[in-house]
Protein backbone atom coordinates (compact mmCIF):
# COMPACT_ATOMS: atom_id res chain seq x y z
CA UNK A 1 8.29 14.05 -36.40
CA UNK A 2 11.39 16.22 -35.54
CA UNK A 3 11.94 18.24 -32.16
CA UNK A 4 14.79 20.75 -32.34
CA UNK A 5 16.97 21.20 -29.17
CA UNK A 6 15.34 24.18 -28.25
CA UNK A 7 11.88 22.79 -29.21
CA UNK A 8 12.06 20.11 -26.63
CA UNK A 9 13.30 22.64 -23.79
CA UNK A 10 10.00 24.70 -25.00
CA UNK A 11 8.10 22.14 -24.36
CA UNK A 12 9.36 21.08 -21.27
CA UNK A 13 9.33 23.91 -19.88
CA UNK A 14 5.41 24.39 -21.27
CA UNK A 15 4.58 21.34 -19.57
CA UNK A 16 6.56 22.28 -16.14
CA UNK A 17 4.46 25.47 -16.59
CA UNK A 18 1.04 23.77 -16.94
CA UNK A 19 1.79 20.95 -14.07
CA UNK A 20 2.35 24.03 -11.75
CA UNK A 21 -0.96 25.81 -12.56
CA UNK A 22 -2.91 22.38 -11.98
CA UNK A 23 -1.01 21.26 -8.76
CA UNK A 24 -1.87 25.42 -7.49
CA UNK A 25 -5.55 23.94 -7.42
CA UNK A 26 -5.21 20.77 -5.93
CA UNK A 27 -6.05 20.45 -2.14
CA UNK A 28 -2.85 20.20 0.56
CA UNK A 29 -0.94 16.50 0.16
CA UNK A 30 -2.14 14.02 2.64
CA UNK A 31 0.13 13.45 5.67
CA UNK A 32 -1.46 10.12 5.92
CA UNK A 33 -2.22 9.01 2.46
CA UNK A 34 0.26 6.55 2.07
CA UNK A 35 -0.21 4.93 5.72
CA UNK A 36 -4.17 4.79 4.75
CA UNK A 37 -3.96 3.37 1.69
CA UNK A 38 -0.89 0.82 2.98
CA UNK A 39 -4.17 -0.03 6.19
CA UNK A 40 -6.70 -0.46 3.21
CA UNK A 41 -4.48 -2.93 1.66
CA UNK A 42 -3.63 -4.64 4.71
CA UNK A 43 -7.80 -4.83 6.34
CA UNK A 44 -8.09 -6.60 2.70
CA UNK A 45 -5.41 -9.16 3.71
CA UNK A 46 -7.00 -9.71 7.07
CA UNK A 47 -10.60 -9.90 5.20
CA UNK A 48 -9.38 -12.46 2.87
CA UNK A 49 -10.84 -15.41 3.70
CA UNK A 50 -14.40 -13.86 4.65
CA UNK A 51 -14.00 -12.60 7.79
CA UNK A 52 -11.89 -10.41 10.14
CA UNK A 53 -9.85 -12.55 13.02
CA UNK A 54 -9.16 -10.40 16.10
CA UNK A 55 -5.17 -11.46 15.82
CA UNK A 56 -5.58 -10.62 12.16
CA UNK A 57 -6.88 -7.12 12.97
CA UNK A 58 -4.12 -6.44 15.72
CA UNK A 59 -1.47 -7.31 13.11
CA UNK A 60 -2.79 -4.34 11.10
CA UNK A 61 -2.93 -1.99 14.04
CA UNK A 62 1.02 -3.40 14.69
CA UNK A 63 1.86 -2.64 11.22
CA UNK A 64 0.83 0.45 10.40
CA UNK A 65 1.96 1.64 13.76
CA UNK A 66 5.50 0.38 13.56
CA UNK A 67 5.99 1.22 9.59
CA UNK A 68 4.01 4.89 9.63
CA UNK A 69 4.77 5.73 13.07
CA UNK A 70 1.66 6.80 14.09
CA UNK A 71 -0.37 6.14 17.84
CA UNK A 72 -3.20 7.17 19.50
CA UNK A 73 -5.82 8.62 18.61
CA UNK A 74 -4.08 9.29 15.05
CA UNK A 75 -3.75 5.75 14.97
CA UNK A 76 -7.51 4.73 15.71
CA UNK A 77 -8.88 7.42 13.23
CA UNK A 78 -6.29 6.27 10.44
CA UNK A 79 -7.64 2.57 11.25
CA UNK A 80 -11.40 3.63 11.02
CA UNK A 81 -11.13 5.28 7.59
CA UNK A 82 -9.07 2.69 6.25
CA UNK A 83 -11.26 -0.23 7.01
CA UNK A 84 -14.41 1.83 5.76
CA UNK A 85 -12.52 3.08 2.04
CA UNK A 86 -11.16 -1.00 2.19
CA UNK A 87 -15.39 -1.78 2.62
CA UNK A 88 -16.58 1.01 0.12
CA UNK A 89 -13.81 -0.06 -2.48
CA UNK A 90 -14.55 -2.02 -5.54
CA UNK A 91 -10.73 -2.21 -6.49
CA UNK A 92 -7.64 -1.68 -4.80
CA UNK A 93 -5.25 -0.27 -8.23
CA UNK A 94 -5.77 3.45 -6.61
CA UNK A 95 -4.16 2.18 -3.48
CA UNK A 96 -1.59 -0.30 -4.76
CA UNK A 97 -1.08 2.68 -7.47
CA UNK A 98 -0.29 5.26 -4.74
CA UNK A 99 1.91 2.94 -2.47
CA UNK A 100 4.15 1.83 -5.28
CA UNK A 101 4.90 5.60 -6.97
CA UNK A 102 5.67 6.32 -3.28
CA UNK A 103 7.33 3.86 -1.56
CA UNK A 104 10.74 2.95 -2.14
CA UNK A 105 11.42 -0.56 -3.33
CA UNK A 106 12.48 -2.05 0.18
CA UNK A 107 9.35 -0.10 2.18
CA UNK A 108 7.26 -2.30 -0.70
CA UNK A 109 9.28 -5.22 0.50
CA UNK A 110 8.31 -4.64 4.24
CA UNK A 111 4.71 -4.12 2.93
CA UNK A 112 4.11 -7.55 1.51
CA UNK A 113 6.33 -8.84 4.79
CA UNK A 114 3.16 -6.89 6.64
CA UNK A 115 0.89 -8.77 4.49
CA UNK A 116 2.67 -12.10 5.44
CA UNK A 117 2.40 -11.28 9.13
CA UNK A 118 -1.47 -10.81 8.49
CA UNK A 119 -2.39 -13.71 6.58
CA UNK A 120 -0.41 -15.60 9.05
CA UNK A 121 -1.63 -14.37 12.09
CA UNK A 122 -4.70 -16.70 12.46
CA UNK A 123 -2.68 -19.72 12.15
CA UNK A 124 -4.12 -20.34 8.92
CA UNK A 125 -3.10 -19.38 5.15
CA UNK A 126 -6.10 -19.75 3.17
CA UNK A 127 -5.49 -20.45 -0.63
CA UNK A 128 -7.46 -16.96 -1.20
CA UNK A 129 -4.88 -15.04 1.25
CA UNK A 130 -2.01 -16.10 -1.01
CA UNK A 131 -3.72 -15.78 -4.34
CA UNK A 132 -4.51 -11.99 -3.16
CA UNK A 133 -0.92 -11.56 -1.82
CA UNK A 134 0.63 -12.85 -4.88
CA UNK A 135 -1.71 -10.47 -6.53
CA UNK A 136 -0.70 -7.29 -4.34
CA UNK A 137 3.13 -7.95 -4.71
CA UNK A 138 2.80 -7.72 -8.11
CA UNK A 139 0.96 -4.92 -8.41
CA UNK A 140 3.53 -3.23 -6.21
CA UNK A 141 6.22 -4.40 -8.24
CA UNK A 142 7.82 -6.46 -5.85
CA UNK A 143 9.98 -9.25 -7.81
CA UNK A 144 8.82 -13.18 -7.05
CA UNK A 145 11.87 -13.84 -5.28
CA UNK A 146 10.87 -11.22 -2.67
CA UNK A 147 7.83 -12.35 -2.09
CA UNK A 148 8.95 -15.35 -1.07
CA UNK A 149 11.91 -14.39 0.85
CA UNK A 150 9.37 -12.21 2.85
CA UNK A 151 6.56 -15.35 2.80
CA UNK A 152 9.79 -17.93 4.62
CA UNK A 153 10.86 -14.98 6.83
CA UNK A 154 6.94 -14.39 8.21
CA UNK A 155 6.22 -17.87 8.51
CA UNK A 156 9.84 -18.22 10.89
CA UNK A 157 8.23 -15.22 12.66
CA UNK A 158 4.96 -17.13 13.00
């Protein structure tokens, strides 16, 4: 199959056309969707091996407040709805999905740092918390070599 020249602009511009009628009926972007789904991924981390630790937990808090700059009571609510769509979910591609089309490749990088920091925090990496991690990076499309620059430079941190 052929496309002319002008053929192609038609269609793009057909397609430009029809992505603007859909997005006119989608709700208002979330200010917070990123930062939610980035807490969802993190509570997983921290629920890893079975249970939530309280150092575990205050990484979480640490890292979504330092990374989305967010306090307060902003902060608590994000936290609440996080941990609840992290309980409800049944997989995590939506999230990982979302963070990777809109992150940048070295906020991704920080992400799976987070995710260090977290599995860390307990004193303890369970052989679950780095299967999952391993998991995550990848599905963010952070390269091997990242994750384990960002595994020795949470560990010195630890």
């Amino acid at each position: 199959m052929r496309f002319s020249q002008t053929g192609s602009i038609r269609m793009t511009a057909w397609f430009e056309q029809l992505k603007s009628i859909v997005n006119r009926h989608e709700a208002d972007a979330d200010e917070h969707a990123l930062a939610r789904a980035g807490a969802v991924i993190l509570f997983e981390m921290a629920a890893a091996d079975d249970e939530y630790q309280a150092q575990e937990l205050r990484m979480v808090q640490t890292a979504i407040e330092g990374a989305f700059g967010l306090s307060g009571e902003e902060l608590e609510e994000l936290m609440a709805e996080a941990r609840s769509l992290r309980d409800q979910s049944v997989s995590l591609h939506d999230f990982t999905r979302s963070l990777r089309t809109g992150l940048e490749r070295k906020q991704r990088d920080a992400l799976v740092g987070w995710m260090w920091k977290v599995a860390l925090s307990d004193g303890h990496l369970d052989r679950f918390e780095e299967q999952l991690l391993r998991r995550l990076a990848d599905l963010l499309g952070v390269p091997h070599e990242e994750f384990i620059r960002q595994k020795h430079l949470a560990l010195e941190k630890s």
